[in-house]
N, C-alpha and C. Protein backbone atom coordinates (compact mmCIF):
# COMPACT_ATOMS: atom_id res chain seq x y z
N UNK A 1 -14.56 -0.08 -21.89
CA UNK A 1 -13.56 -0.20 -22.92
C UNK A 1 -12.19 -0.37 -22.27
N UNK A 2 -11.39 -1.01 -22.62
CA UNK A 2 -10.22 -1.28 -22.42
C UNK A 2 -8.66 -0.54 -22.77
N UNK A 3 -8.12 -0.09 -21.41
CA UNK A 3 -7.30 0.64 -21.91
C UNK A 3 -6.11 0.40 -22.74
N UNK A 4 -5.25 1.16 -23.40
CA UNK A 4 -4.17 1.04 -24.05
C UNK A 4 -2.83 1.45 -23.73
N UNK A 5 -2.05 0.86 -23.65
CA UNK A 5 -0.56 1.42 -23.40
C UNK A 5 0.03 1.09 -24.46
N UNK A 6 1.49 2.02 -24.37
CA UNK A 6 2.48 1.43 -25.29
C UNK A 6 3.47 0.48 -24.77
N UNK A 7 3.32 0.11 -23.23
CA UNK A 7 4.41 -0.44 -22.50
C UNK A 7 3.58 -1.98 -22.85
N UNK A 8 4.44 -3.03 -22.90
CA UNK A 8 3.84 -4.61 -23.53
C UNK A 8 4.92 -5.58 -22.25
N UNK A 9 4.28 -6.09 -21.65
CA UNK A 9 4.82 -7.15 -21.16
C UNK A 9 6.04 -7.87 -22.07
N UNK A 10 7.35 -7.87 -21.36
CA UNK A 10 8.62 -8.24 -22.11
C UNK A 10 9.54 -7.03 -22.44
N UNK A 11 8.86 -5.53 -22.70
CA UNK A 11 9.61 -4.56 -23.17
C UNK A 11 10.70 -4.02 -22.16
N UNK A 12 11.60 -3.51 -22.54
CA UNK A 12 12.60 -3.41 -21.86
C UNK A 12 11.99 -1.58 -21.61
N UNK A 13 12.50 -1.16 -20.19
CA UNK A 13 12.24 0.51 -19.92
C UNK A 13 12.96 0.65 -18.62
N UNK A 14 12.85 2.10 -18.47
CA UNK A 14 14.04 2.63 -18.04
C UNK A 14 12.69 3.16 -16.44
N UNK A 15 13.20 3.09 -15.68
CA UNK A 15 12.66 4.11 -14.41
C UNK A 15 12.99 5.49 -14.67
N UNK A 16 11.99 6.39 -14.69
CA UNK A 16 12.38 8.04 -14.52
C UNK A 16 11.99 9.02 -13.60
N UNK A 17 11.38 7.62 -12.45
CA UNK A 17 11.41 8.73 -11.15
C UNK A 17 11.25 7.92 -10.11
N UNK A 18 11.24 8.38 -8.74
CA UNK A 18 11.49 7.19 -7.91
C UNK A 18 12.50 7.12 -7.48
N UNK A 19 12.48 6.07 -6.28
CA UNK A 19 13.69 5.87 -5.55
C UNK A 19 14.89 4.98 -6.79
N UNK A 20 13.68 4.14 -7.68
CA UNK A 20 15.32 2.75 -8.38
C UNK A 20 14.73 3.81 -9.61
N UNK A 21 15.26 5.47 -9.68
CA UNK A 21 15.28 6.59 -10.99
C UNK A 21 16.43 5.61 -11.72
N UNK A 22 16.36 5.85 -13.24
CA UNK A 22 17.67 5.56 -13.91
C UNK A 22 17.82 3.87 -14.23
N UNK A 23 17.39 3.12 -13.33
CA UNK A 23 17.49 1.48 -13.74
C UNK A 23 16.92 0.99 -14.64
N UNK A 24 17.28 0.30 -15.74
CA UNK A 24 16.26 -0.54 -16.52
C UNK A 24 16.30 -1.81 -16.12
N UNK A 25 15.02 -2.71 -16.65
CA UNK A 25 14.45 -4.01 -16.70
C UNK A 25 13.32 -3.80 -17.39
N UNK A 26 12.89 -5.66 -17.62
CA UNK A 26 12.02 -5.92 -18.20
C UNK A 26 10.70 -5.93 -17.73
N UNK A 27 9.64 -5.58 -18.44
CA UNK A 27 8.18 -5.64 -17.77
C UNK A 27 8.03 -6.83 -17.63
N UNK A 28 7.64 -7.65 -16.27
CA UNK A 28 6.66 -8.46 -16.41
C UNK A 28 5.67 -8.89 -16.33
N UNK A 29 4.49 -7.45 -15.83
CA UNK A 29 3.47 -7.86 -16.08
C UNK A 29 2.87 -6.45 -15.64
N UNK A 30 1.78 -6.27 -16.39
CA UNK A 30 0.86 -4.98 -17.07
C UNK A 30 -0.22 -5.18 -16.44
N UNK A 31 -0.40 -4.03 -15.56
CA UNK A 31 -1.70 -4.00 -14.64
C UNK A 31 -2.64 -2.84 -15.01
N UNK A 32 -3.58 -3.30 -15.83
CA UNK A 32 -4.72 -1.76 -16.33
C UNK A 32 -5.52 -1.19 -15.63
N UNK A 33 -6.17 -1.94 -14.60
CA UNK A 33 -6.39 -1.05 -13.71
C UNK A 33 -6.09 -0.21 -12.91
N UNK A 34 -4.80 -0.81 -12.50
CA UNK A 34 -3.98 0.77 -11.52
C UNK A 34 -3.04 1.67 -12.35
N UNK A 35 -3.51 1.37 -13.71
CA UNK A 35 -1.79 2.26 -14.58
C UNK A 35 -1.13 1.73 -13.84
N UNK A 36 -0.48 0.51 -13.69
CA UNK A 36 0.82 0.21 -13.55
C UNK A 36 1.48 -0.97 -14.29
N UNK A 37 2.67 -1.00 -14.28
CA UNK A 37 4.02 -1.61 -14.74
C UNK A 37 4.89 -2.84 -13.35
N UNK A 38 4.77 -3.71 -13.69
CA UNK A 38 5.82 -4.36 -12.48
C UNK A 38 6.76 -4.80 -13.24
N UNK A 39 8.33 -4.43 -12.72
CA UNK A 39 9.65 -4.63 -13.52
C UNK A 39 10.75 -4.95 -12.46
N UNK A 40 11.26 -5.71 -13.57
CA UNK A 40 11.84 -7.01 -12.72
C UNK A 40 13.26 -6.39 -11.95
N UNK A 41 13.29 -6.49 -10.76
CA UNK A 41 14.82 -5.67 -10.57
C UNK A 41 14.38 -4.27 -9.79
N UNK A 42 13.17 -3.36 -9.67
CA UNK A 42 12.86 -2.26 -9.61
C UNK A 42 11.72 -2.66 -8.75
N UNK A 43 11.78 -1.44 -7.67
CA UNK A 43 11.01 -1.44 -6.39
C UNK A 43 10.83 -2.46 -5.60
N UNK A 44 11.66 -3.35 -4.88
CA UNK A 44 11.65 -4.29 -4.45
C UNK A 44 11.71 -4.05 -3.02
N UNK A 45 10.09 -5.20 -2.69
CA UNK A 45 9.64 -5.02 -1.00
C UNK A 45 10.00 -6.57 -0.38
N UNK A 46 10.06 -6.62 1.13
CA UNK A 46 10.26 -7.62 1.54
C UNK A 46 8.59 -8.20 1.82
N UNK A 47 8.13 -9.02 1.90
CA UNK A 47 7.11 -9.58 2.07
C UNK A 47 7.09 -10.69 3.01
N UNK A 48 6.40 -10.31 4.02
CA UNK A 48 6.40 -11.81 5.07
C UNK A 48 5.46 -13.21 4.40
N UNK A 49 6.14 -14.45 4.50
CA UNK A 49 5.85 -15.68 4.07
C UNK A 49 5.79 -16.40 5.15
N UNK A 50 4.24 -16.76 4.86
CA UNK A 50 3.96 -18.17 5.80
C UNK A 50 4.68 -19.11 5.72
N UNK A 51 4.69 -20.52 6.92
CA UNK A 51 5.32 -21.56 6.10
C UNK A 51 4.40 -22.19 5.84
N UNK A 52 4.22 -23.02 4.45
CA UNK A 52 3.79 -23.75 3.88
C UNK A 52 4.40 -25.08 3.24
N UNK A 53 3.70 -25.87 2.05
CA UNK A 53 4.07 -27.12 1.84
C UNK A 53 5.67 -26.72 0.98
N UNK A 54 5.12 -25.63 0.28
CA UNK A 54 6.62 -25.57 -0.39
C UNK A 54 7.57 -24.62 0.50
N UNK A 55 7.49 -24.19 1.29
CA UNK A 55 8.35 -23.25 1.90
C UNK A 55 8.01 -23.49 3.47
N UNK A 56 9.25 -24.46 3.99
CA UNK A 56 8.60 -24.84 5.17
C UNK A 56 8.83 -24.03 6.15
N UNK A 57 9.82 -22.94 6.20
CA UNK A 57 10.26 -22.33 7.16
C UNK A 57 9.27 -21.12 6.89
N UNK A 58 9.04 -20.49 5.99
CA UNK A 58 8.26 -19.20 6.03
C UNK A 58 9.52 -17.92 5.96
N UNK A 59 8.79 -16.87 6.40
CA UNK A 59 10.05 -15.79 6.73
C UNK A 59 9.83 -15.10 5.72
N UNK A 60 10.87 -14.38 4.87
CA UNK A 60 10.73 -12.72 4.32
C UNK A 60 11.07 -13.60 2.51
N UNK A 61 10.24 -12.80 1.73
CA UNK A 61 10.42 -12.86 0.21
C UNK A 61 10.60 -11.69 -0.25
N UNK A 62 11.70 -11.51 -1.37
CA UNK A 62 11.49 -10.28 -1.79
C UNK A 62 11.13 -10.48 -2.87
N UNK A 63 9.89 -9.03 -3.14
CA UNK A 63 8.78 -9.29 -4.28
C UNK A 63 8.83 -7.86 -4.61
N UNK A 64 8.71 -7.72 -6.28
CA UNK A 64 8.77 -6.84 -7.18
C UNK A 64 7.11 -5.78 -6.77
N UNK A 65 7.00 -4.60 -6.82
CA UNK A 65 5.91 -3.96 -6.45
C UNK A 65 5.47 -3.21 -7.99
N UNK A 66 4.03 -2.83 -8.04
CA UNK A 66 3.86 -1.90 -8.99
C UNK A 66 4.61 -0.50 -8.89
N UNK A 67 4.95 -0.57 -10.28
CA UNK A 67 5.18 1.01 -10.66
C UNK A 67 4.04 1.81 -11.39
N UNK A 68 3.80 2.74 -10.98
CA UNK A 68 2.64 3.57 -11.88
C UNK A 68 3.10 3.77 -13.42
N UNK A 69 2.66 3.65 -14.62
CA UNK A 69 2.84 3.91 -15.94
C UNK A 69 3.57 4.90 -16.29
N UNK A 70 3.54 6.16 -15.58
CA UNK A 70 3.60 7.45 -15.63
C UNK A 70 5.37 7.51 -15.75
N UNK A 71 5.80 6.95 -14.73
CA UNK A 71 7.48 6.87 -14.07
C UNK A 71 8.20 6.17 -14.76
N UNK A 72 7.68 5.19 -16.01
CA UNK A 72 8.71 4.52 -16.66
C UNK A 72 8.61 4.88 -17.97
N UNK A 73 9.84 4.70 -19.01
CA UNK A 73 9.90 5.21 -20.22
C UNK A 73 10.17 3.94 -20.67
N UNK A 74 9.58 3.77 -21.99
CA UNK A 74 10.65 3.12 -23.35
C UNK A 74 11.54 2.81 -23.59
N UNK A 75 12.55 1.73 -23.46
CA UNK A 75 13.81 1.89 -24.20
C UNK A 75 13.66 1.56 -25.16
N UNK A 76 14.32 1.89 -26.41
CA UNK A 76 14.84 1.36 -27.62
C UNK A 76 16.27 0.33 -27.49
N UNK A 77 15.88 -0.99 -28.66
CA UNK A 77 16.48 -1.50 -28.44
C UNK A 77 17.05 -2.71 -27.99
């Protein structure tokens, strides 16, 4: 069976623990298997990039990480 949240891809929420505590952004995308949240602006890792056809040089991306469900709230609004 498939789980349920109240957090919806697009909703706006607040961080309430963690290093980025206190920041809001938007969800963009809802991961049910790990209880997590990835939000845009919040927990951001550098990621090494190959080079490829679109990115010829390669080198560092910074990419949004999961947040666990637990750490973010609701905003209203």
């Amino acid at each position: 069976m498939a789980k349920k949240f109240k957090i919806k891809k697009g909703d706006q929420v607040m961080v309430i623990a963690g290093d980025d505590k206190g920041k809001t952004g938007e969800v963009l995308q809802v991961l049910t298997k790990k209880d997590a949240v990835i939000v845009a602006g919040c927990k951001i890792a550098k990621k090494a990039v190959k080079p490829s056809e679109q990115n010829k040089e390669g080198g560092f991306a910074n990419v949004e990480m999961p947040i666990h469900i637990s750490n973010v709230k609701k905003v209203e609004g």
